[in-house]
Protein backbone atom coordinates (compact mmCIF):
# COMPACT_ATOMS: atom_id res chain seq x y z
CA UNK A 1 11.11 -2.44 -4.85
CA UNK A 2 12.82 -4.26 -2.30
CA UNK A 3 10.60 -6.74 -0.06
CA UNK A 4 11.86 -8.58 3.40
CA UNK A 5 10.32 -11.12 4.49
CA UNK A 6 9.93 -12.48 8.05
CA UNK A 7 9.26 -15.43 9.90
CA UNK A 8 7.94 -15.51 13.88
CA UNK A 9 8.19 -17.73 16.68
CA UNK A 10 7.62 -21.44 15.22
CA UNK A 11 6.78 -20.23 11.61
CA UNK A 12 8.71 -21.78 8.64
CA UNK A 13 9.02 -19.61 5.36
CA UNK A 14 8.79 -22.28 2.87
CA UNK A 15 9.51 -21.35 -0.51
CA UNK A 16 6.35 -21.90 -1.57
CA UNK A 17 4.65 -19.78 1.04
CA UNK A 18 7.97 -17.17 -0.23
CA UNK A 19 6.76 -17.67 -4.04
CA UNK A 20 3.22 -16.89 -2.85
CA UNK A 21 3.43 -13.94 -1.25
CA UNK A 22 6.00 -12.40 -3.93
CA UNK A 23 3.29 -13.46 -6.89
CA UNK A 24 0.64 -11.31 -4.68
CA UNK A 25 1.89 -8.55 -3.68
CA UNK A 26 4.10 -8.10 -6.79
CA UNK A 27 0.27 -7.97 -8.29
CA UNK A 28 -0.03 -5.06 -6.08
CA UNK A 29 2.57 -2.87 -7.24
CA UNK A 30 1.38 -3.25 -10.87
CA UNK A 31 -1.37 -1.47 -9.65
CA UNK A 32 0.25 1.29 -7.93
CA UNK A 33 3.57 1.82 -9.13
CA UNK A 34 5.33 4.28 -5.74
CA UNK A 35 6.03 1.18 -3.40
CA UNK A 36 9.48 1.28 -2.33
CA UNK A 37 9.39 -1.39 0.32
CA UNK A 38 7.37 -4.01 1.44
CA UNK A 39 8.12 -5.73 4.94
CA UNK A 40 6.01 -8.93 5.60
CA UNK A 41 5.61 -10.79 9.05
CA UNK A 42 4.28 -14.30 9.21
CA UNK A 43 3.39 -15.91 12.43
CA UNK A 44 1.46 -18.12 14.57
CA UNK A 45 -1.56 -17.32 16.64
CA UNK A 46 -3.21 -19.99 18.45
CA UNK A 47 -4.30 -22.14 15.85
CA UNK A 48 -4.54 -19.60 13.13
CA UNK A 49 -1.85 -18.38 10.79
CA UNK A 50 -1.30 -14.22 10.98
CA UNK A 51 0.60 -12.76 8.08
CA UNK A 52 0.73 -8.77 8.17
CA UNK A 53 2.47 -6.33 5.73
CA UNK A 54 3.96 -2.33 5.94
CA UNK A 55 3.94 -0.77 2.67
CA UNK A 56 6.88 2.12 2.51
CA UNK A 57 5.37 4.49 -0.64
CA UNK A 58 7.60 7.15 -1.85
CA UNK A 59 5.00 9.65 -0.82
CA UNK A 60 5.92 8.82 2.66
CA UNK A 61 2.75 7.33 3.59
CA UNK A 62 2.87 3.48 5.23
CA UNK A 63 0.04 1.14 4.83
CA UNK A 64 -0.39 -2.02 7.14
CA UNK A 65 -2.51 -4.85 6.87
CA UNK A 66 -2.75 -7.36 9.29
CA UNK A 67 -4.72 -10.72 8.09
CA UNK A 68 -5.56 -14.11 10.21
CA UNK A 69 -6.45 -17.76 8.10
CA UNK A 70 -6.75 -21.50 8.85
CA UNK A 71 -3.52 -21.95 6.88
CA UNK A 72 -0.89 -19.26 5.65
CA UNK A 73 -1.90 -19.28 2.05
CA UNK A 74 -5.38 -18.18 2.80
CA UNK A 75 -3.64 -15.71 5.11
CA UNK A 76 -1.79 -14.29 2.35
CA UNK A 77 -4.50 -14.11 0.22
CA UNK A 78 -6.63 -11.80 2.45
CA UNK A 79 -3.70 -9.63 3.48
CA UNK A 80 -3.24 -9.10 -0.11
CA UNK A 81 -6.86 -8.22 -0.47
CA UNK A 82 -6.82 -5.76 2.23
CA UNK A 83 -3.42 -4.33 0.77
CA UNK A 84 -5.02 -3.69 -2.47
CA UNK A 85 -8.23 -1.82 -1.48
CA UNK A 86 -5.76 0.89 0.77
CA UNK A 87 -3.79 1.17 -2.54
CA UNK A 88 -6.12 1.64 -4.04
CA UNK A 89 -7.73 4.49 -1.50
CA UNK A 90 -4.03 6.00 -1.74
CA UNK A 91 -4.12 5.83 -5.26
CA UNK A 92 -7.37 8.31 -5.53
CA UNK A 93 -6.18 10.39 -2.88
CA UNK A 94 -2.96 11.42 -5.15
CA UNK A 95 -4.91 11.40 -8.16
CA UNK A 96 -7.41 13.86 -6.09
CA UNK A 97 -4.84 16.12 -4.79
CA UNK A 98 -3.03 16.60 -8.35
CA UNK A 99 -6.30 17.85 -9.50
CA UNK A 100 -6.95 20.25 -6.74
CA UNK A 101 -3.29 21.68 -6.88
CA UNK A 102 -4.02 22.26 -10.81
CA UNK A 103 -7.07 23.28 -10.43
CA UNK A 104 -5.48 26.28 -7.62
CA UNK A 105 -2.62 26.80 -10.26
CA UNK A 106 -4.79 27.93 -12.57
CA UNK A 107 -6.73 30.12 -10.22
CA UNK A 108 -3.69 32.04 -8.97
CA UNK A 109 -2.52 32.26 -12.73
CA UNK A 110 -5.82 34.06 -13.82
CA UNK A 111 -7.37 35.66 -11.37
CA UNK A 112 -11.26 37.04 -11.38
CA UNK A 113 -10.82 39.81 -10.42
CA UNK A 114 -8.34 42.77 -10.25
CA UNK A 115 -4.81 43.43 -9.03
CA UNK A 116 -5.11 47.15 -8.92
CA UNK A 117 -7.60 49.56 -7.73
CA UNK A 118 -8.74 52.12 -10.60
CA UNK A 119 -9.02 55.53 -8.79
């Protein structure tokens, strides 16, 4: 998995706040193991921290996140909350479609009723 991480505007990427969001997301792909890359933003908005996050899945799919806090950390922590709940939605959708396509598999396989026609 390769991850990129950028900093905005006025934003320092401390390696702390680097460290943080590597330990969190890395918890992430433990869970769902077809991440390929991860590209995170951080920024300033106002007063508020933003941190947002595209997930590249081998699937194809992308999932974003975007997440606001008083202070980056907190930030990170909700963007990685957010992450994990649309892993885990893409997670149940794959799981769901492997058991439809076997489920049609075996239908065309075995067949109720005939091929031919008995005249």
């Amino acid at each position: 998995m390769q991850m990129n991480i950028t900093a905005r505007h006025d934003t320092k990427a401390s390696d702390a706040i680097k460290q943080r969001i590597m330990a969190k997301l890395q918890k992430n792909e433990s869970h769902f193991d077809h991440i390929t890359n991860i590209q995170v933003t951080i920024d300033k908005e106002g007063s508020l921290d933003l941190a947002e996050a595209t997930l590249h899945l081998d699937t194809g799919q992308e999932i974003f996140a975007k997440a606001k806090g008083e202070n980056m950390f907190s930030a990170i922590d909700s963007l990685s909350s957010k992450l994990e709940s649309q892993l885990q939605k893409a997670k149940s959708k794959t799981n769901t479609r492997k058991g439809i396509d076997k489920i049609t598999r075996v239908m065309a396989e075995d067949p109720e009723e005939p091929d031919e026609e008995v005249a």
